[in-house]
C-alpha atoms as a PDB file:
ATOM      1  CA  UNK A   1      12.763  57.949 -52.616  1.00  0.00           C
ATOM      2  CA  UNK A   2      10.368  54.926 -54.067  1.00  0.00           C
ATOM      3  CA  UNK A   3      13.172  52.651 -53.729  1.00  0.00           C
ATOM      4  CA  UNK A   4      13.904  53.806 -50.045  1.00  0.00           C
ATOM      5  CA  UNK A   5       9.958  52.872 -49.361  1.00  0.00           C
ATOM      6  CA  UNK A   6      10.170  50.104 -51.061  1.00  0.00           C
ATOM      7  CA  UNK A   7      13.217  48.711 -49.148  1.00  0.00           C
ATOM      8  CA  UNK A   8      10.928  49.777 -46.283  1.00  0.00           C
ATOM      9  CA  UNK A   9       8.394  47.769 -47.179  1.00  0.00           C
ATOM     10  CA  UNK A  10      10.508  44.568 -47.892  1.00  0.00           C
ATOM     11  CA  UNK A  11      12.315  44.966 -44.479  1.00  0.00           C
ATOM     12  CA  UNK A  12       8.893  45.499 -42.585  1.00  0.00           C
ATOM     13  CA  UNK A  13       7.468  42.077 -44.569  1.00  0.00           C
ATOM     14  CA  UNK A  14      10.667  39.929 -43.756  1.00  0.00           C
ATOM     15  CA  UNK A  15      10.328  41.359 -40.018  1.00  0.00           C
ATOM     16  CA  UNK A  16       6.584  39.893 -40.386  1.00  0.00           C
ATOM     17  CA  UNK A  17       7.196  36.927 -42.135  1.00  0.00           C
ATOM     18  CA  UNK A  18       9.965  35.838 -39.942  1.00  0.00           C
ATOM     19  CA  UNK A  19       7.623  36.932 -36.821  1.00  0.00           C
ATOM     20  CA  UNK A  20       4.822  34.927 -38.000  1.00  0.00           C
ATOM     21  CA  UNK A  21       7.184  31.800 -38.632  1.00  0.00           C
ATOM     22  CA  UNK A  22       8.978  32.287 -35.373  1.00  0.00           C
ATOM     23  CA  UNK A  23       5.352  31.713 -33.757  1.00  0.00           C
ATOM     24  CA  UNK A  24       3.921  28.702 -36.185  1.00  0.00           C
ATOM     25  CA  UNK A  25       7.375  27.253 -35.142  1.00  0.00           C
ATOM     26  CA  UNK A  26       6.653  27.585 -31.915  1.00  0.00           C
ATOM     27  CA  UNK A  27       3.585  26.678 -32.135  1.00  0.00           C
ATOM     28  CA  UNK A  28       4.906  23.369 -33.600  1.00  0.00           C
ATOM     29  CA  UNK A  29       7.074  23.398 -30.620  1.00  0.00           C
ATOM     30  CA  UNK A  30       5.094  23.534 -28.230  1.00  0.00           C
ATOM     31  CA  UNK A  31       2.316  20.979 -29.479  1.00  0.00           C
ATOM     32  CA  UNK A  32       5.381  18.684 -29.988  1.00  0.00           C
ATOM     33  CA  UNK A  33       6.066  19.425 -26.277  1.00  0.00           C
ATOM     34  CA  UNK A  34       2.692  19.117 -25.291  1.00  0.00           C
ATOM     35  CA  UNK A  35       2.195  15.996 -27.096  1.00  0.00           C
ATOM     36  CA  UNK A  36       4.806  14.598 -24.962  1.00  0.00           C
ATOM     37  CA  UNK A  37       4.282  15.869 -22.161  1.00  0.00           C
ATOM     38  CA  UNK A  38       0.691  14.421 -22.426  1.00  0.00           C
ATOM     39  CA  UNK A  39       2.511  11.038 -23.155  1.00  0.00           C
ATOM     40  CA  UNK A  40       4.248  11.191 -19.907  1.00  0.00           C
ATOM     41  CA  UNK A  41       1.740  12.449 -17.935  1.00  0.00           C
ATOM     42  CA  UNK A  42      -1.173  10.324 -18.411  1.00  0.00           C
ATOM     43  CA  UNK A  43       0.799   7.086 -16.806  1.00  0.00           C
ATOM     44  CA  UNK A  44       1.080   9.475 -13.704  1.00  0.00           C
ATOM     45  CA  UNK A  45      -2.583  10.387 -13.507  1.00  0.00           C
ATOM     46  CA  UNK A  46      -3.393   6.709 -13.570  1.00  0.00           C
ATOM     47  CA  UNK A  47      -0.919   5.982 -10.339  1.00  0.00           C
ATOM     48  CA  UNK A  48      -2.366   8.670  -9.013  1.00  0.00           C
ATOM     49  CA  UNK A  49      -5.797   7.909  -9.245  1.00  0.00           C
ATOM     50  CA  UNK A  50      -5.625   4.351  -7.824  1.00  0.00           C
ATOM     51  CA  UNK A  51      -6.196   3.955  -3.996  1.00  0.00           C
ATOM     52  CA  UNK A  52      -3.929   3.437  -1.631  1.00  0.00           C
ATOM     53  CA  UNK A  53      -3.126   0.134  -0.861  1.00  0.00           C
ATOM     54  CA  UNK A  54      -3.849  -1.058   3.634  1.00  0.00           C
ATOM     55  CA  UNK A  55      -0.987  -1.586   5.473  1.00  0.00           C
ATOM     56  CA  UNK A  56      -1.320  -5.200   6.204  1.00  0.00           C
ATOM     57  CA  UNK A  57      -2.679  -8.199   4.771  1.00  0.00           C
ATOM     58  CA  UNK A  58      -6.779  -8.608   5.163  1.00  0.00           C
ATOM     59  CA  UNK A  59      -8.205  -9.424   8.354  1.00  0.00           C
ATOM     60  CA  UNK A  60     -10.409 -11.886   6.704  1.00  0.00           C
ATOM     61  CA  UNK A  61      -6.938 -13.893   5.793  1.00  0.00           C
ATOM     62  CA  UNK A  62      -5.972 -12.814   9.555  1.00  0.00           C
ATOM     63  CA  UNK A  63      -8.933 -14.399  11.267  1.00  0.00           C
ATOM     64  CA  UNK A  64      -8.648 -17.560   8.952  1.00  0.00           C
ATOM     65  CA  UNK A  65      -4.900 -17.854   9.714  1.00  0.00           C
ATOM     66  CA  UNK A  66      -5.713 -17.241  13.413  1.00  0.00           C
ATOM     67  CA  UNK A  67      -8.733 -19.895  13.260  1.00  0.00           C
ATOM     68  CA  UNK A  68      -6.318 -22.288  12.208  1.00  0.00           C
ATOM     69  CA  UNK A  69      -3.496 -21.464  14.453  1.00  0.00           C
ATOM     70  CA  UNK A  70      -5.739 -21.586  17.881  1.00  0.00           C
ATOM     71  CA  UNK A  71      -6.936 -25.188  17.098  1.00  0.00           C
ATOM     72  CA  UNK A  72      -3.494 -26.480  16.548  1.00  0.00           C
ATOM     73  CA  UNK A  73      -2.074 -24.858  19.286  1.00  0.00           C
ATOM     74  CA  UNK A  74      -4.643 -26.065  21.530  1.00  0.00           C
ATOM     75  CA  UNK A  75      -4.714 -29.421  20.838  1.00  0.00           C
ATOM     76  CA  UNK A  76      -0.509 -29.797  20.538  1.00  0.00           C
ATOM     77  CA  UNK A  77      -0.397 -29.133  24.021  1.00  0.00           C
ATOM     78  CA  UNK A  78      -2.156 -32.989  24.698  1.00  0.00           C
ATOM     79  CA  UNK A  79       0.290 -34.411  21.988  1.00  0.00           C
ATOM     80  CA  UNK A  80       3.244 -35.802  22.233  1.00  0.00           C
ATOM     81  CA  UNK A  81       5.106 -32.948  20.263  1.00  0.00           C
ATOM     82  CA  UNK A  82       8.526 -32.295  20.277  1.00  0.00           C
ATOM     83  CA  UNK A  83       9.339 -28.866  22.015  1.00  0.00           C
ATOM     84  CA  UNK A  84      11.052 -27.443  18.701  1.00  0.00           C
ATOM     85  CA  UNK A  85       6.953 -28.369  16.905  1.00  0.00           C
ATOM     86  CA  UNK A  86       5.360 -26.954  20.138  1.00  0.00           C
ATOM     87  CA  UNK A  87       7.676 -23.819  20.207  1.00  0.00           C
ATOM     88  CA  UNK A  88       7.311 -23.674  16.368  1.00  0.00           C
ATOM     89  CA  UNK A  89       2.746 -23.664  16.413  1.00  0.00           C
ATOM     90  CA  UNK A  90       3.147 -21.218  19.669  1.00  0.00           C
ATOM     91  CA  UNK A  91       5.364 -18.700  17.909  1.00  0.00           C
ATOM     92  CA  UNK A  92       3.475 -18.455  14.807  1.00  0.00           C
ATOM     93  CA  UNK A  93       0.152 -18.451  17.019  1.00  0.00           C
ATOM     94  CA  UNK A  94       1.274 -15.413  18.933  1.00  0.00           C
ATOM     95  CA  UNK A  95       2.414 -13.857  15.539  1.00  0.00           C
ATOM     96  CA  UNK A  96      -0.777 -14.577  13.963  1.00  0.00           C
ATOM     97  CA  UNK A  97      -2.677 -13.255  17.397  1.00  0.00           C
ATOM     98  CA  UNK A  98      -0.330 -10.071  17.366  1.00  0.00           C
ATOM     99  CA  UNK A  99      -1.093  -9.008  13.348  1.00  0.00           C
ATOM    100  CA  UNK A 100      -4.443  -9.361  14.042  1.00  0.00           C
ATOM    101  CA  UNK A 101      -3.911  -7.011  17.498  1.00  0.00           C
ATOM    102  CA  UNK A 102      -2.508  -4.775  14.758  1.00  0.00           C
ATOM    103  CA  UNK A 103      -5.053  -4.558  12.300  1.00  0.00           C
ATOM    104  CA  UNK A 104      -7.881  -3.803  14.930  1.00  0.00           C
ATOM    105  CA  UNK A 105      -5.794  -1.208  16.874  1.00  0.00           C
ATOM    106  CA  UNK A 106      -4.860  -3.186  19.822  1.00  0.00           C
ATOM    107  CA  UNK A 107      -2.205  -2.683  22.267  1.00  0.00           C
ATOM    108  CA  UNK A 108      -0.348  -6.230  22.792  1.00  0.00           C
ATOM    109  CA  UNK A 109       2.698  -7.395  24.241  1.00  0.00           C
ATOM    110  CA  UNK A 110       3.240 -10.974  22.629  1.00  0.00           C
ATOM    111  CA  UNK A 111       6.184 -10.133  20.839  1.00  0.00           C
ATOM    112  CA  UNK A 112       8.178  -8.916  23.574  1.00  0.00           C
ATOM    113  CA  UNK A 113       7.226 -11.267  26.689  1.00  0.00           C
ATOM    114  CA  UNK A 114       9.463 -14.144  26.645  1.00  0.00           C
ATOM    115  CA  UNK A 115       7.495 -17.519  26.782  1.00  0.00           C
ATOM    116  CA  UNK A 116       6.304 -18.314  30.178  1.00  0.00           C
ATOM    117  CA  UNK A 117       3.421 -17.756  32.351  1.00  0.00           C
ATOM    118  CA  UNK A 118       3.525 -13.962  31.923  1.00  0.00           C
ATOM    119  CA  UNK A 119       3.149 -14.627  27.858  1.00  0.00           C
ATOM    120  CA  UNK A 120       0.352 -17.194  28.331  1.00  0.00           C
ATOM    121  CA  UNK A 121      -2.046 -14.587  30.148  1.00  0.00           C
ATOM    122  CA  UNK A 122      -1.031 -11.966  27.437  1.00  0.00           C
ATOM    123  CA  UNK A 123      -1.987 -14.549  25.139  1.00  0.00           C
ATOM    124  CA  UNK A 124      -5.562 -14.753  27.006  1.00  0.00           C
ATOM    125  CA  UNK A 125      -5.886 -11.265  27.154  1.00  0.00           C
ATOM    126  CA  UNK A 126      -5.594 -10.548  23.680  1.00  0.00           C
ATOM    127  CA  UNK A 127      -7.296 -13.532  22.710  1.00  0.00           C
ATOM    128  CA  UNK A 128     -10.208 -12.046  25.023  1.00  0.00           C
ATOM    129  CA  UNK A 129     -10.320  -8.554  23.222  1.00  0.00           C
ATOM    130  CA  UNK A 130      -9.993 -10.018  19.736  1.00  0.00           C
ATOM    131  CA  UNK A 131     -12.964 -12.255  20.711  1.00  0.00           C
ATOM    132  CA  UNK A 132     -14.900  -8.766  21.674  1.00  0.00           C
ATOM    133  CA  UNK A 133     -14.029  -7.253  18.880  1.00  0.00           C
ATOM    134  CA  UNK A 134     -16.312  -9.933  17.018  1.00  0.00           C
ATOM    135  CA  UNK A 135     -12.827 -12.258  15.404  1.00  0.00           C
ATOM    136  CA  UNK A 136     -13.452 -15.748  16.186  1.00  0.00           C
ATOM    137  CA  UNK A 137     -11.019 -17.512  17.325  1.00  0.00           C
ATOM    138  CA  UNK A 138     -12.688 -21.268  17.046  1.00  0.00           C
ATOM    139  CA  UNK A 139     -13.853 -22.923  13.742  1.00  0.00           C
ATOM    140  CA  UNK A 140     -17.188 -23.316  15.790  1.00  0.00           C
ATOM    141  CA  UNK A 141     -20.635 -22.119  14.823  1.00  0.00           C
ATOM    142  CA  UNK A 142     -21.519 -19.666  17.250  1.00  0.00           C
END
């Protein structure tokens, strides 16, 4: 009978022992896990942390690109340009005009009006809203 209790005993300490490693393994486990999972994670609460980046370029760079724009294309018009230069300074003007239409919210049409008359009062119109919107459009002190 003692040796039937002791077997008892031994079975009911290897069913502990190999309990109590099951769980320091995975407890080892599971900090390895964790440990890597920290690894990968922290990257991806960086990214997500950092704000969203605007659509567009700044309208500071806008305004200056505009700035620059309206006094060529005013003045080319009393050169003696060719038409591919002209076309060339009105195209980028009207691109320059519509990104800055853009930024501020502001319906436009210059894009889609082919160059004519119709395009040059679209041109004045949104040339008139940017201006009351506060962008200059002239490198002069006002």
């Amino acid at each position: 009978m003692d040796l039937g209790g002791g077997l008892l005993e031994l079975a009911g300490a290897m069913v502990l022992a190999a309990f109590v490693f099951s769980v320091i393994a995975d407890w080892t486990v599971l900090e390895r896990l964790s440990a890597r999972f920290a690894r990968l994670a922290g990257p991806l609460r960086r990214l997500r942390r950092t704000p969203p980046l605007p659509p567009g370029r700044p309208i500071e760079l806008i305004a200056l690109d505009v700035r620059r724009l309206s006094h060529r294309f005013e003045t080319s018009e009393f050169r003696r340009l060719s038409f591919a230069k002209y076309e060339g300074i009105r195209r980028a003007y009207d691109d320059v005009l519509g990104e800055a239409c853009d930024a501020l919210g502001i319906q436009h049409l210059l894009g889609v009006l082919p160059a004519g008359h119709e395009c040059d009062l679209e041109r004045l119109r949104v040339e008139n809203l940017l201006s009351q919107r506060g962008l200059r459009l002239t490198d002069d002190a006002a």
